[in-house]
Protein backbone atom coordinates (compact mmCIF):
# COMPACT_ATOMS: atom_id res chain seq x y z
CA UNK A 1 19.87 148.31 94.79
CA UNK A 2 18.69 144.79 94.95
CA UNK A 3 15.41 143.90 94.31
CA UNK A 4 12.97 140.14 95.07
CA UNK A 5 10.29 138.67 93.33
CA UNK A 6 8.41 135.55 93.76
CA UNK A 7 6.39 133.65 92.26
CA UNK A 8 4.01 130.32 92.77
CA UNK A 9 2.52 127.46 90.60
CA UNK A 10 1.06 124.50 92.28
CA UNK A 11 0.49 121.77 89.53
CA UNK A 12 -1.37 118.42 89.67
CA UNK A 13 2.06 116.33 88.98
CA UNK A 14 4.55 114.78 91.54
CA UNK A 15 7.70 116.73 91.68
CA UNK A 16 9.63 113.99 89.84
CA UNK A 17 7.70 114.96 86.76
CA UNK A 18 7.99 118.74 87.44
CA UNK A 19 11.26 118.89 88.10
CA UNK A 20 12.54 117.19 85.00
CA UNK A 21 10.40 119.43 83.40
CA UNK A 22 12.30 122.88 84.05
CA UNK A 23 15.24 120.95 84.60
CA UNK A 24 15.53 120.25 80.63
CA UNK A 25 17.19 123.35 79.25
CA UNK A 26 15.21 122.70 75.61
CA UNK A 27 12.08 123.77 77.64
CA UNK A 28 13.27 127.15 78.42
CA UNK A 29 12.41 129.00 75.26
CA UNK A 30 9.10 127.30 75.44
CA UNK A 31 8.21 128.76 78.41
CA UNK A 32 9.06 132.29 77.23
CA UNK A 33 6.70 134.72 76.24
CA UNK A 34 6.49 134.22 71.71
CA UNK A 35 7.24 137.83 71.13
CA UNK A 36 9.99 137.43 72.53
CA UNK A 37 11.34 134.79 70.40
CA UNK A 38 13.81 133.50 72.82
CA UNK A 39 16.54 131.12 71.42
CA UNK A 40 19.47 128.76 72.86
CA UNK A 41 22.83 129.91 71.36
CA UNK A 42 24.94 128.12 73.30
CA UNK A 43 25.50 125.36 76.12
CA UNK A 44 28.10 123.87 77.59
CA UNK A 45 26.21 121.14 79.76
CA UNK A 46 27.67 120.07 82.99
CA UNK A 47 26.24 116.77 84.23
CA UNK A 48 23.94 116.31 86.91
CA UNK A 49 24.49 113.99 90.35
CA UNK A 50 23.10 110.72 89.53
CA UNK A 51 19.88 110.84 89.53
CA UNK A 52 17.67 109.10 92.80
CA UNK A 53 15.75 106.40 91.75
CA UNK A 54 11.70 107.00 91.58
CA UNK A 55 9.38 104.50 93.49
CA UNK A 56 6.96 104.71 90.86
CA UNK A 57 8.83 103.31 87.52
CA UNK A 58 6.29 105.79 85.69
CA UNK A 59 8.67 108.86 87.09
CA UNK A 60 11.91 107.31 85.82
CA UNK A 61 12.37 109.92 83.18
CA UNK A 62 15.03 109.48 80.74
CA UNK A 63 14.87 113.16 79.84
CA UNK A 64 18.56 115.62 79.93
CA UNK A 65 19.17 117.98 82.54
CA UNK A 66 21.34 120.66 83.31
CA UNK A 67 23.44 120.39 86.56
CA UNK A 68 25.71 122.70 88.46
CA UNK A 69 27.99 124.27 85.76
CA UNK A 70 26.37 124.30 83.18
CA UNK A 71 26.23 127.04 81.03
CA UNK A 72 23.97 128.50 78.43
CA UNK A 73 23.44 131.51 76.36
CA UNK A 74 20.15 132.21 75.48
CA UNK A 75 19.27 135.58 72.64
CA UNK A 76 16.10 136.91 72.63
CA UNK A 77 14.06 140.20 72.11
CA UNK A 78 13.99 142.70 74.85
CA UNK A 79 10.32 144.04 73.07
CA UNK A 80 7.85 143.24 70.62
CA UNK A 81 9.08 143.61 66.87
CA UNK A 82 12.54 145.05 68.57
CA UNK A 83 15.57 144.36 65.83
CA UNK A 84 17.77 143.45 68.35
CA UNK A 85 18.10 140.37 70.25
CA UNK A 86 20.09 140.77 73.78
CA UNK A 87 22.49 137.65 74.74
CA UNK A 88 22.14 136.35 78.48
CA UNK A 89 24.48 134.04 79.71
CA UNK A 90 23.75 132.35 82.94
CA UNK A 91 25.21 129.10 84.67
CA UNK A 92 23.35 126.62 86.70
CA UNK A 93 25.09 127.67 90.53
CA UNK A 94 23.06 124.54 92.63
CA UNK A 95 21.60 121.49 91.53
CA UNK A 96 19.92 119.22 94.02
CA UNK A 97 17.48 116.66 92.13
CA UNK A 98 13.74 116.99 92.63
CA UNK A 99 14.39 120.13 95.21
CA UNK A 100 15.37 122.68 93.41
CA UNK A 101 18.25 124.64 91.19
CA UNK A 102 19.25 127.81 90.60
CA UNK A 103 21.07 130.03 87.83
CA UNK A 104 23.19 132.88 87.98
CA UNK A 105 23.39 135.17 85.07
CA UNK A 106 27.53 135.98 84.50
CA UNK A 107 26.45 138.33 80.96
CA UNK A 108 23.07 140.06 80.15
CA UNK A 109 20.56 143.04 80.75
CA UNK A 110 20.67 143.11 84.87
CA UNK A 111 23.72 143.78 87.06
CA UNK A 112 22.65 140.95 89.09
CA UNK A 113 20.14 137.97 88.40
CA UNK A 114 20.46 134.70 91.34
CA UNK A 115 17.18 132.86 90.22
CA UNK A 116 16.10 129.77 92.21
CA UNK A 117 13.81 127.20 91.58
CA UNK A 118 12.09 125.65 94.36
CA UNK A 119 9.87 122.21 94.16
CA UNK A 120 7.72 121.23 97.15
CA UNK A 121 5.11 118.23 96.93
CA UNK A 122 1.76 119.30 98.26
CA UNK A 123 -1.53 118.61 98.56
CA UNK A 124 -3.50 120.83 96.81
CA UNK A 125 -8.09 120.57 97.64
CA UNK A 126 -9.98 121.70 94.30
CA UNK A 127 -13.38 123.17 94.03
CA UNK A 128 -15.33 119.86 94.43
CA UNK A 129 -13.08 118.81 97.85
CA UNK A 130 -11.21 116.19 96.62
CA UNK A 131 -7.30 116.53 97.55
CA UNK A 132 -4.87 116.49 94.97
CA UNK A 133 -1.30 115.55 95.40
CA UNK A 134 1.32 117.72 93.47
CA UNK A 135 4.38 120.29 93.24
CA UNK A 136 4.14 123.70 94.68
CA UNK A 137 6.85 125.65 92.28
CA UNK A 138 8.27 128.25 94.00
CA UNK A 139 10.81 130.79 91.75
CA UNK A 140 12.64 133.29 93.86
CA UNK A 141 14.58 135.86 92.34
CA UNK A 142 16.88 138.49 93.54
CA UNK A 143 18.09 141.05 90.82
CA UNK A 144 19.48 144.36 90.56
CA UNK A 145 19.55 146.88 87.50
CA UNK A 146 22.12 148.97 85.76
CA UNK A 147 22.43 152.63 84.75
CA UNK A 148 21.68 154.09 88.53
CA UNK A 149 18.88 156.10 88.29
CA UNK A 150 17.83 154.88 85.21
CA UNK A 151 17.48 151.49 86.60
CA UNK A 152 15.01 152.67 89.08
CA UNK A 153 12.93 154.54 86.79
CA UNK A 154 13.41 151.19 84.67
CA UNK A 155 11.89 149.28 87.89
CA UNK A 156 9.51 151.71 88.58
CA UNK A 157 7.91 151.80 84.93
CA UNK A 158 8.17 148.46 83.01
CA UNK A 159 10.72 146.02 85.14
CA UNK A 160 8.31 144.85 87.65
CA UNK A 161 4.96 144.85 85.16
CA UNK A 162 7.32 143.14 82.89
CA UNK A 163 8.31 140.25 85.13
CA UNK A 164 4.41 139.71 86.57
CA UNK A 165 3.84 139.35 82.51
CA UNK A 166 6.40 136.85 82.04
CA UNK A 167 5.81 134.32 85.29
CA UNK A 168 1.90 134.56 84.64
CA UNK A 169 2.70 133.52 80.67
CA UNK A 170 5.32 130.85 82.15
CA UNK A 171 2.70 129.19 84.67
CA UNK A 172 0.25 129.04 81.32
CA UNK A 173 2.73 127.81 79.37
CA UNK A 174 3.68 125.45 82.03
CA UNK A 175 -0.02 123.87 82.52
CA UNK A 176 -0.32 123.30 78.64
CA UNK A 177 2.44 121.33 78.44
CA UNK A 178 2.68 119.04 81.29
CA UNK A 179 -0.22 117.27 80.48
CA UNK A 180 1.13 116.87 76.51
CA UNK A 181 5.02 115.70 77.55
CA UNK A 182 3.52 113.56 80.79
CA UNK A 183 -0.03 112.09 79.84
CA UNK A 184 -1.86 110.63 82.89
């Protein structure tokens, strides 16, 4: 049985910025939770489209990304202090620069796993009025579990808890280091 979540950052950066950001594979295991001790094992890197040229020669990044094809194994622990470390494979399925990508796990702990990556630039008002311009982040995932019944129980008990945990240490994670790899 399939199964959505979402999930939604808006950060004080223009989407240029942002999307280079999770574009860059190394950033991945950064923006997992430390317990987890995620790792790359592999990548076979598929280039992206050229990318479009920024107005502002501030957001021409010369930073890698991974574009439709690309594929990467990542290890990491399924629990805290767990011995074992469970591969994921996934390859990047859509590409589209400063819009959004999406990856597609083809080995790993779901049945299914399509996980998109939206970027929107918007205006954002803080506390004292003033309006902001920057990136709404929008991840959308459909996923389904294995083991039948088990799976459910597995949704029911940890899977969902488990993915809140994970997005809400990703959008921390996120906020910290903007600001150190793109000083305003």
């Amino acid at each position: 049985m399939p199964h959505i979540f979402h999930s939604e950052q808006w950060l004080p950066y223009p989407v240029e910025l942002v999307f280079a950001f999770f574009a860059n594979p190394e950033n991945l295991p950064r923006l997992m939770p430390p317990w987890q001790r995620a790792r790359i094992e592999e990548a076979a890197f598929a280039p992206p489209p050229p990318r479009p040229l920024a107005p502002d020669p501030a957001l021409r990044l010369k930073t890698i990304a991974a574009g439709a094809g690309t594929r990467m194994t990542i290890s990491f622990r399924p629990f805290p202090y767990s011995p074992i470390r469970v591969p994921w494979e996934a390859e990047i399925s859509e590409f589209v620069w400063n819009d959004h990508f999406c990856d597609l796990q083809l080995r790993g702990p779901f049945a299914y796993w399509h996980h998109c990556h939206r970027l929107l630039p918007k205006a954002h008002t803080n506390a004292s009025g003033v309006t902001v311009q920057g990136t709404l982040v929008r991840d959308e995932i459909e996923y389904a579990l294995p083991f039948g019944p088990l799976g459910v129980l597995a949704q029911r008990l940890f899977i969902v808890r488990q993915l809140h945990s994970t997005f809400s240490y990703r959008h921390h994670r996120t906020a910290e280091l903007l600001p150190l790899m793109f000083p305003r």
